[in-house]
C-alpha atoms as a PDB file:
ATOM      1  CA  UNK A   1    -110.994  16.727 -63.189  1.00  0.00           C
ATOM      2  CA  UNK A   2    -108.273  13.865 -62.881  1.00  0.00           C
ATOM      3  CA  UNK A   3    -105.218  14.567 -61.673  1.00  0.00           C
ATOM      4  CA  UNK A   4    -102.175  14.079 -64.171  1.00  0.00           C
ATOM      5  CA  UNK A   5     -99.963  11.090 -63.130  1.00  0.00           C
ATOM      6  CA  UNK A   6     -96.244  11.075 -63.945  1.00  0.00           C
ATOM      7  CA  UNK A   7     -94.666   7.786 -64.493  1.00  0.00           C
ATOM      8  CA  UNK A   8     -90.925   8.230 -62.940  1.00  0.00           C
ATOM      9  CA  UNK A   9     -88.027   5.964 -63.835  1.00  0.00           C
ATOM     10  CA  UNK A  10     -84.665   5.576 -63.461  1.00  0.00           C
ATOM     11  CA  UNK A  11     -82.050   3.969 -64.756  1.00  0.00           C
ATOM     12  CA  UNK A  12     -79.643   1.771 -62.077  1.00  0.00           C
ATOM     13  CA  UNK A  13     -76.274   0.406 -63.393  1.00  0.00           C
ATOM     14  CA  UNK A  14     -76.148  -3.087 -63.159  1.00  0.00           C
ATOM     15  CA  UNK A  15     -72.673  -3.157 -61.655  1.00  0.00           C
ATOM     16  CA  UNK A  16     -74.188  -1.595 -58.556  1.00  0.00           C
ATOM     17  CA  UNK A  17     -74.672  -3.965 -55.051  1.00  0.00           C
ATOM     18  CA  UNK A  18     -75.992  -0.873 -53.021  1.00  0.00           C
ATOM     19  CA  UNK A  19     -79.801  -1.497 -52.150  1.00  0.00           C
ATOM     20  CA  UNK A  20     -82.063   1.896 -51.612  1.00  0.00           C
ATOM     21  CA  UNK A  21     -85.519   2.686 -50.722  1.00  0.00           C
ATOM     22  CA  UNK A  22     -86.074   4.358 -53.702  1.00  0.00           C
ATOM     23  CA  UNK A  23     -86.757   7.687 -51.819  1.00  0.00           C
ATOM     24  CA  UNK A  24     -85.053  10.762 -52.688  1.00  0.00           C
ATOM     25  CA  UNK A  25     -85.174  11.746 -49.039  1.00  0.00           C
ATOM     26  CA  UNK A  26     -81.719  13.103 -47.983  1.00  0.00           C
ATOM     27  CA  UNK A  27     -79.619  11.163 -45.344  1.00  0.00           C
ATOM     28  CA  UNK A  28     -80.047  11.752 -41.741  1.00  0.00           C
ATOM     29  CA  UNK A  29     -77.779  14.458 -40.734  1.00  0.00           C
ATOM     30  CA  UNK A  30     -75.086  13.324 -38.372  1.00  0.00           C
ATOM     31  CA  UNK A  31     -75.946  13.540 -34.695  1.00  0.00           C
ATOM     32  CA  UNK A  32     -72.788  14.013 -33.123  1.00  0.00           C
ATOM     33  CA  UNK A  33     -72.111  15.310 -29.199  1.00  0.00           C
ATOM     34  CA  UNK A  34     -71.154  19.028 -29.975  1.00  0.00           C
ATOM     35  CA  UNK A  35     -74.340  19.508 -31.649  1.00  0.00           C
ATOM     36  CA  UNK A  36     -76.756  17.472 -29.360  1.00  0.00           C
ATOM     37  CA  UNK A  37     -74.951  19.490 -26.209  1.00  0.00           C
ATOM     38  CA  UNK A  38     -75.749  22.824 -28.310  1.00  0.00           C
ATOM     39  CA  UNK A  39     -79.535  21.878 -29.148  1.00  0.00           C
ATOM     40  CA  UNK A  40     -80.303  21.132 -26.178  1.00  0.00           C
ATOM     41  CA  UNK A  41     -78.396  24.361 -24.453  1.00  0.00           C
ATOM     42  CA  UNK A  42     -80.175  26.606 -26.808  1.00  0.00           C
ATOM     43  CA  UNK A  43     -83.921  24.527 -25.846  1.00  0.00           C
ATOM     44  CA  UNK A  44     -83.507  25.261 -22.323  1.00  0.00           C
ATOM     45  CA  UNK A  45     -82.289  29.071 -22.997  1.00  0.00           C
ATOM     46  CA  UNK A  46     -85.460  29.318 -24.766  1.00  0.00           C
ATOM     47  CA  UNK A  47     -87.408  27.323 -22.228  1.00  0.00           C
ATOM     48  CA  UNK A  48     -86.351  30.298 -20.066  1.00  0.00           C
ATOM     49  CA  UNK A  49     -86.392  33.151 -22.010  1.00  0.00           C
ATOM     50  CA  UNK A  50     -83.382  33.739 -21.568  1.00  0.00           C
ATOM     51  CA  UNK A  51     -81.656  35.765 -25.100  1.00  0.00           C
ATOM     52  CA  UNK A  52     -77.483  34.592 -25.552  1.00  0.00           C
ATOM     53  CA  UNK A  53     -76.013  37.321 -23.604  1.00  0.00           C
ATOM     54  CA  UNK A  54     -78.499  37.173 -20.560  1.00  0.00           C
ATOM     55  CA  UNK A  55     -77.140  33.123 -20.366  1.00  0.00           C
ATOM     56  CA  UNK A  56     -73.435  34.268 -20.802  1.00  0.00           C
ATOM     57  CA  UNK A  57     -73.188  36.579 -18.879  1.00  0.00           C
ATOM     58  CA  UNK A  58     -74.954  34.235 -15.600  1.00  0.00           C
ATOM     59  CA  UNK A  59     -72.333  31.546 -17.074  1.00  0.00           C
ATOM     60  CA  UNK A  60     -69.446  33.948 -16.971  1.00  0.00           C
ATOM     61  CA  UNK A  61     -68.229  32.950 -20.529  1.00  0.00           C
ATOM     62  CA  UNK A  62     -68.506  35.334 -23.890  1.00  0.00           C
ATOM     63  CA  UNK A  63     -71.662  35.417 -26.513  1.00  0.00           C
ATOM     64  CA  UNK A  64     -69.197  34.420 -28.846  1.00  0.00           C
ATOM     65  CA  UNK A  65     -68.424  31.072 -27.483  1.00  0.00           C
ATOM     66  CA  UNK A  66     -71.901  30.675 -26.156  1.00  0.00           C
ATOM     67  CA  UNK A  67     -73.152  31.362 -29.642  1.00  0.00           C
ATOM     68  CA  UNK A  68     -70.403  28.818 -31.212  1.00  0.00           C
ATOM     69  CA  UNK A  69     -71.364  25.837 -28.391  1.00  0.00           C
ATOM     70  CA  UNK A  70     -75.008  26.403 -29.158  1.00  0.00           C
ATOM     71  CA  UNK A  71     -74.087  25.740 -33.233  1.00  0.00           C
ATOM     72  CA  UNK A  72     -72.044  22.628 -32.066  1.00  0.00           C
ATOM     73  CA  UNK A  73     -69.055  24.863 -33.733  1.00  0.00           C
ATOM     74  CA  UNK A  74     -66.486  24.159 -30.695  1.00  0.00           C
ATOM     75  CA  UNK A  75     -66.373  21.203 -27.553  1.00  0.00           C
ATOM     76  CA  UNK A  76     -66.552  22.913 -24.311  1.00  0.00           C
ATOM     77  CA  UNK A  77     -64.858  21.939 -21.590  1.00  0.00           C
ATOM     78  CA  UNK A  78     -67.242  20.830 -18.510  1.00  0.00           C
ATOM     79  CA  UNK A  79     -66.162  23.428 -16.821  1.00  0.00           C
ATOM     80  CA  UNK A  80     -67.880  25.147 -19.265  1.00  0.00           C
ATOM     81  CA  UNK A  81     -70.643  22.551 -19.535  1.00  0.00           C
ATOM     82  CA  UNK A  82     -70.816  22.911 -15.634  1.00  0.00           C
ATOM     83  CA  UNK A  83     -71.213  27.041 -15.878  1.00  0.00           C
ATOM     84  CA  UNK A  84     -74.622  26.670 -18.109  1.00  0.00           C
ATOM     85  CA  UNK A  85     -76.189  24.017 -16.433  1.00  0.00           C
ATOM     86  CA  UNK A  86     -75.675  26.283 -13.106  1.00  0.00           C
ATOM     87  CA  UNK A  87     -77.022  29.282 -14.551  1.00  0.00           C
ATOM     88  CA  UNK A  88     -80.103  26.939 -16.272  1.00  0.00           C
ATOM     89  CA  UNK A  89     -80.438  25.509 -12.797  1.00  0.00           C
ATOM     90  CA  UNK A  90     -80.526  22.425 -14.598  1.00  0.00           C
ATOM     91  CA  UNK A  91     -78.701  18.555 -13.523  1.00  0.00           C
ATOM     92  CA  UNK A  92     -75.122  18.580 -15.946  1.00  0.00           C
ATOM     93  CA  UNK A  93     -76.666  15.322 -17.304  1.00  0.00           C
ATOM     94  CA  UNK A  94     -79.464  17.083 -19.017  1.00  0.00           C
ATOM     95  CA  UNK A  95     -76.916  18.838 -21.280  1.00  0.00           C
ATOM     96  CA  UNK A  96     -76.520  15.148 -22.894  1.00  0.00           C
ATOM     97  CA  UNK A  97     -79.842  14.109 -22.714  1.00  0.00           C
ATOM     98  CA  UNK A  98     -80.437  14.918 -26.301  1.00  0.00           C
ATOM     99  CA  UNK A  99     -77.309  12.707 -27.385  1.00  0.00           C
ATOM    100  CA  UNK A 100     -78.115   9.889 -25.616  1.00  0.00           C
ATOM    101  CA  UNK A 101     -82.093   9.527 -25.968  1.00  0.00           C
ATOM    102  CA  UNK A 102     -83.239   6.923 -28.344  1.00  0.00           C
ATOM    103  CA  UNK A 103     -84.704   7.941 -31.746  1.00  0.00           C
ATOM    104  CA  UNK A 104     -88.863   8.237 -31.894  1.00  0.00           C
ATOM    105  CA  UNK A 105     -91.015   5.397 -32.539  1.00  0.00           C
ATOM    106  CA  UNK A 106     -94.815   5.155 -32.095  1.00  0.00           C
ATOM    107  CA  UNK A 107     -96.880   1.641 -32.135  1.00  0.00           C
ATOM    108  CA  UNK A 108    -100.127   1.774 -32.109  1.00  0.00           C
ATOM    109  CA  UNK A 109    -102.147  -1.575 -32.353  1.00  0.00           C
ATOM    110  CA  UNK A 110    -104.815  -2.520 -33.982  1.00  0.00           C
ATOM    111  CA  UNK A 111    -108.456  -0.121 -32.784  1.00  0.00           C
ATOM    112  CA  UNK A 112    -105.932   1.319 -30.227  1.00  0.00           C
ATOM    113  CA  UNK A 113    -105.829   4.763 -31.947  1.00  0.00           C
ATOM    114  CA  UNK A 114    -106.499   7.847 -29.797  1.00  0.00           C
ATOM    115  CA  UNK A 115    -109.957   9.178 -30.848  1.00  0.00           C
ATOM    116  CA  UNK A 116    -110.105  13.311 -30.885  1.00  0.00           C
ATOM    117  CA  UNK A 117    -111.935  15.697 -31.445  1.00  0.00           C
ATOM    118  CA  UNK A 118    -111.371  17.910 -34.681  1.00  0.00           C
ATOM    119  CA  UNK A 119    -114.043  20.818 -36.636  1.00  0.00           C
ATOM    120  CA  UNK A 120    -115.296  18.118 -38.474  1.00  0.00           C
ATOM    121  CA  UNK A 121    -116.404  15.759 -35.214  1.00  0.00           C
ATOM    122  CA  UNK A 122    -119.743  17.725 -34.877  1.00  0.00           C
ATOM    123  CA  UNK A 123    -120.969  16.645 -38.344  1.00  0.00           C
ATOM    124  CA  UNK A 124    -119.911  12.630 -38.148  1.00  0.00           C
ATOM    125  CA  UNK A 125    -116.224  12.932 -38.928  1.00  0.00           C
ATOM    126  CA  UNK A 126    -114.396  10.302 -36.468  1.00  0.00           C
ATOM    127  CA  UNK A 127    -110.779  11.021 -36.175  1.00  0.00           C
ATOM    128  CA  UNK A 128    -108.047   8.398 -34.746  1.00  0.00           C
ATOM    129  CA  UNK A 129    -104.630   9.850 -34.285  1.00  0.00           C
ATOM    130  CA  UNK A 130    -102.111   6.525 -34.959  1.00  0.00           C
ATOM    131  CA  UNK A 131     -99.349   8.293 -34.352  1.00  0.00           C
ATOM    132  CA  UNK A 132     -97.186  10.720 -32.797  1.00  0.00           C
ATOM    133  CA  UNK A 133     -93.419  11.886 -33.486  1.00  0.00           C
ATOM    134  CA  UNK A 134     -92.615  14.517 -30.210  1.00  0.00           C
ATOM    135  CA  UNK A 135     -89.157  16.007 -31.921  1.00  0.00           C
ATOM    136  CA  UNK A 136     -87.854  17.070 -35.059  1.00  0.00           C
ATOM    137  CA  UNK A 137     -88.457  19.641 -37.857  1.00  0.00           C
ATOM    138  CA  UNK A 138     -91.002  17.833 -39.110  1.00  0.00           C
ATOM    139  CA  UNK A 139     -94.590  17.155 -37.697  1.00  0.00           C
ATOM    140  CA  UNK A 140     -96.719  14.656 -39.268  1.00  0.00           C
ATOM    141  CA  UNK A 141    -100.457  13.839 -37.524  1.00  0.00           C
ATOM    142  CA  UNK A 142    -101.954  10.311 -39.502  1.00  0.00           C
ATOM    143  CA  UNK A 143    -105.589   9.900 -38.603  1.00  0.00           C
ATOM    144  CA  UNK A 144    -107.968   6.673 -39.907  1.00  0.00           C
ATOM    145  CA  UNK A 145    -110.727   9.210 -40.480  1.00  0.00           C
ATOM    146  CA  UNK A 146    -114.567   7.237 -40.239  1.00  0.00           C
ATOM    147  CA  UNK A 147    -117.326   9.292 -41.997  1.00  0.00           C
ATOM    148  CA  UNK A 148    -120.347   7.751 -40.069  1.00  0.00           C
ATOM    149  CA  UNK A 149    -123.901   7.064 -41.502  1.00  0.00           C
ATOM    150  CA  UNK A 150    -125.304  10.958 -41.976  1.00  0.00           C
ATOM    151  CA  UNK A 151    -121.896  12.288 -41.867  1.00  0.00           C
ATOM    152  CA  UNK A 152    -122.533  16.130 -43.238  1.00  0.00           C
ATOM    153  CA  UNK A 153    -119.654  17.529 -45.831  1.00  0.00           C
ATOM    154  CA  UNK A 154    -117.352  19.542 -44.439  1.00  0.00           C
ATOM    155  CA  UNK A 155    -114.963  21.630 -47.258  1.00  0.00           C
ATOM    156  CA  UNK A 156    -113.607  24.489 -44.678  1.00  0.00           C
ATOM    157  CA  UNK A 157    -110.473  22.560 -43.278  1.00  0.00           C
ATOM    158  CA  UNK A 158    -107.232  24.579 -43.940  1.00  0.00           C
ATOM    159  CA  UNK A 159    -103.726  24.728 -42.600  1.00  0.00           C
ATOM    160  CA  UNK A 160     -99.902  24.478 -43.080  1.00  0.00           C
ATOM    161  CA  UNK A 161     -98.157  21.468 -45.137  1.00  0.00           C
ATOM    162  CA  UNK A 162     -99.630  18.868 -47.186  1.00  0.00           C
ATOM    163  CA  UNK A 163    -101.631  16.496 -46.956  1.00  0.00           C
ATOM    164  CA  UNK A 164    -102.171  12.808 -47.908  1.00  0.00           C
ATOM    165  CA  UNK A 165    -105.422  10.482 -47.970  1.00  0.00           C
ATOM    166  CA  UNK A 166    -105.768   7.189 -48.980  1.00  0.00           C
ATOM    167  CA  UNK A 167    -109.461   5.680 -49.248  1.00  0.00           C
ATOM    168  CA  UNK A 168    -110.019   2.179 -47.731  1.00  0.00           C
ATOM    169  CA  UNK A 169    -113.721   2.029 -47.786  1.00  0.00           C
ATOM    170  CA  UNK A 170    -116.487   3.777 -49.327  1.00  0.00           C
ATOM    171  CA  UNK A 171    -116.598   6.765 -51.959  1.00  0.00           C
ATOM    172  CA  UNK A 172    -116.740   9.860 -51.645  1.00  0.00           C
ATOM    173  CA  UNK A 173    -116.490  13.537 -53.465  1.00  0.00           C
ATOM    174  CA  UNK A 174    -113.134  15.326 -52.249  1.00  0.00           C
ATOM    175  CA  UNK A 175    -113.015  18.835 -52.809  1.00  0.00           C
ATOM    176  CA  UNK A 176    -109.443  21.221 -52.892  1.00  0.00           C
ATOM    177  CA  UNK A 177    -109.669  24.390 -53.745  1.00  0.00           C
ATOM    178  CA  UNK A 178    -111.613  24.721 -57.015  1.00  0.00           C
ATOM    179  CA  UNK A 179    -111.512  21.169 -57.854  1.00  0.00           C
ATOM    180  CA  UNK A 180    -113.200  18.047 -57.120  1.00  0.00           C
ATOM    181  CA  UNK A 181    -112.527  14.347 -57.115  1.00  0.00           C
ATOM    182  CA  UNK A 182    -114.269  11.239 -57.007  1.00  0.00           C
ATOM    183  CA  UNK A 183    -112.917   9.407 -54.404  1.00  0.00           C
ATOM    184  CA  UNK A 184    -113.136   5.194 -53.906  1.00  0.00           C
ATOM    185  CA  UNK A 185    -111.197   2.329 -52.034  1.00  0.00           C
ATOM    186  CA  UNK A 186    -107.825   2.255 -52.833  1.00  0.00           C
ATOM    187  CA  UNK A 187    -107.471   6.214 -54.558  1.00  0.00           C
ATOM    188  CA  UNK A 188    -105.499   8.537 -53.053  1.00  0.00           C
ATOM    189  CA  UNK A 189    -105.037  12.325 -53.184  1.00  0.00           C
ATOM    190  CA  UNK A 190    -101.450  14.292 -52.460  1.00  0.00           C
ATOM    191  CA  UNK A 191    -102.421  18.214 -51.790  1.00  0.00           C
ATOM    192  CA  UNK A 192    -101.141  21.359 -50.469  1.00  0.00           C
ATOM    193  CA  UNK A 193    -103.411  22.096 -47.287  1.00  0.00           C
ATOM    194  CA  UNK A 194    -103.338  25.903 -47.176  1.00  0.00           C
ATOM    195  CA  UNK A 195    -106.039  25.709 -50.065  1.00  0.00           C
ATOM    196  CA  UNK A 196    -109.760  24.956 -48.328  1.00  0.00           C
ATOM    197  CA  UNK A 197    -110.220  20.897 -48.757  1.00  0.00           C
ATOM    198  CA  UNK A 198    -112.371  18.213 -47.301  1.00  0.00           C
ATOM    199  CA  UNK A 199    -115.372  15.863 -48.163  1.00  0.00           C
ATOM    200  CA  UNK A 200    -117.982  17.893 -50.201  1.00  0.00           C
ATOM    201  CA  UNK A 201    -120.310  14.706 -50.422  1.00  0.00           C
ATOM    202  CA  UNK A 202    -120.463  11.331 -49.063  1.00  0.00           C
ATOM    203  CA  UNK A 203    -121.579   8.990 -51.489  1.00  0.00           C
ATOM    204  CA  UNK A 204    -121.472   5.665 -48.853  1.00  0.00           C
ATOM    205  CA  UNK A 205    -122.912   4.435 -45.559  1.00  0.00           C
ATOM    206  CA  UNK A 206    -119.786   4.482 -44.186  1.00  0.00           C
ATOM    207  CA  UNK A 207    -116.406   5.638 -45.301  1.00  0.00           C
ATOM    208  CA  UNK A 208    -112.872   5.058 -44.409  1.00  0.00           C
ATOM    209  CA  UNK A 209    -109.383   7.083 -45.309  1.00  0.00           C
ATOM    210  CA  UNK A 210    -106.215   7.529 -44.540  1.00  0.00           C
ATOM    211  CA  UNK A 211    -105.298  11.324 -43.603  1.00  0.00           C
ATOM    212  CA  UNK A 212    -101.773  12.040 -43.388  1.00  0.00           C
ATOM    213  CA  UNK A 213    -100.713  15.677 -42.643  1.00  0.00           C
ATOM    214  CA  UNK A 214     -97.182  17.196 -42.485  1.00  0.00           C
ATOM    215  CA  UNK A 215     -96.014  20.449 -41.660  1.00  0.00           C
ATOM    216  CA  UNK A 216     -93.055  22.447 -40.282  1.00  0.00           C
ATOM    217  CA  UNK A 217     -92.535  22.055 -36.876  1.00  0.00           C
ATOM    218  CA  UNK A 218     -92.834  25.530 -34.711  1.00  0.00           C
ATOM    219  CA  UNK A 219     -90.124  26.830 -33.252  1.00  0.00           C
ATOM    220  CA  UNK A 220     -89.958  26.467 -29.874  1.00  0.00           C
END
């Protein structure tokens, strides 16, 4: 079975000089100092299991302010500032390490992507990780995935998010859930991962795909 494609359009006024993406994805939210200082407050409570009123009280200030800093609701004083990072036995500076660090980038060249091992590895799958983002609400793992010469299908992977694949070289039989699709350079496939997925039969020597996966970050 085929999946359905949607043709989307939209209709821009001509009178318009703004220049988008195209993406519906909402704007970054606004990283300003009262809620970097908070974020980072309520990571290292966490870091130390410590709950709001254990931190408070070693602070010497209410829940209810502690609670409002950690929200980036009010900007406390550093005397304040200076209070927590005693009681987090923690440098003052970390507080604004959150506000000041630069945004998350990773470059990887060229057959410079980290090889690991995944369920699939022990049946021919090769995995390359070329890329990792370490914050956010977001996680997103993209993996050039090489099905080797005798690579056996594998149709039991399952987990949060979606996921993404793009073919670059070969063909192959993708199963999700119930359904199956031929697969060949330059097809891809959008799914939700919870459902069992993965190659049900290699029809090349060797094949090559994209795998992008993205889930909800745990909280930490």
């Amino acid at each position: 079975m085929q999946p359905r494609v949607t043709h989307i359009s939209s209709n821009i006024s001509k009178s318009s000089h703004v220049l988008t993406t195209g993406s519906t994805a909402p704007a970054p939210i606004e990283r300003d100092l009262e809620k970097a200082i908070g974020s980072q407050i309520r990571s290292q409570r966490r870091r130390h299991d410590l709950s709001i009123a254990d931190l408070a009280s070693a602070a010497s200030i209410s829940t209810g302010m502690l609670s409002k800093i950690e929200n980036g609701g009010i900007s406390p004083s550093l005397a304040t500032l200076q209070s927590i990072s005693t009681a987090l036995q923690v440098p003052l500076s970390s507080l604004f390490a959150a506000f000041e660090e630069r945004q998350d980038c990773s470059h990887v060249p060229a057959g410079q992507g980290l090889t690991i091992e995944r369920r699939g590895t022990k049946v021919g799958h090769v995995y390359q990780l070329l890329g990792h983002m370490l914050r956010g609400d977001v996680a997103m793992e993209p993996y050039l995935i090489t099905l080797r010469e005798g690579a056996a299908p594998y149709t039991s992977f399952h987990h949060q998010g979606v996921e993404f694949i793009h073919m670059l070289k070969g063909e192959l039989t993708y199963r999700h859930g119930t359904e199956t699709y031929l697969m060949r350079a330059g097809d891809s496939l959008l799914f939700d991962s919870s459902a069992l997925h993965g190659p049900e039969a290699v029809e090349s020597r060797e094949t090559e795909y994209l795998s992008i996966i993205v889930y909800p970050r745990p909280a930490t």
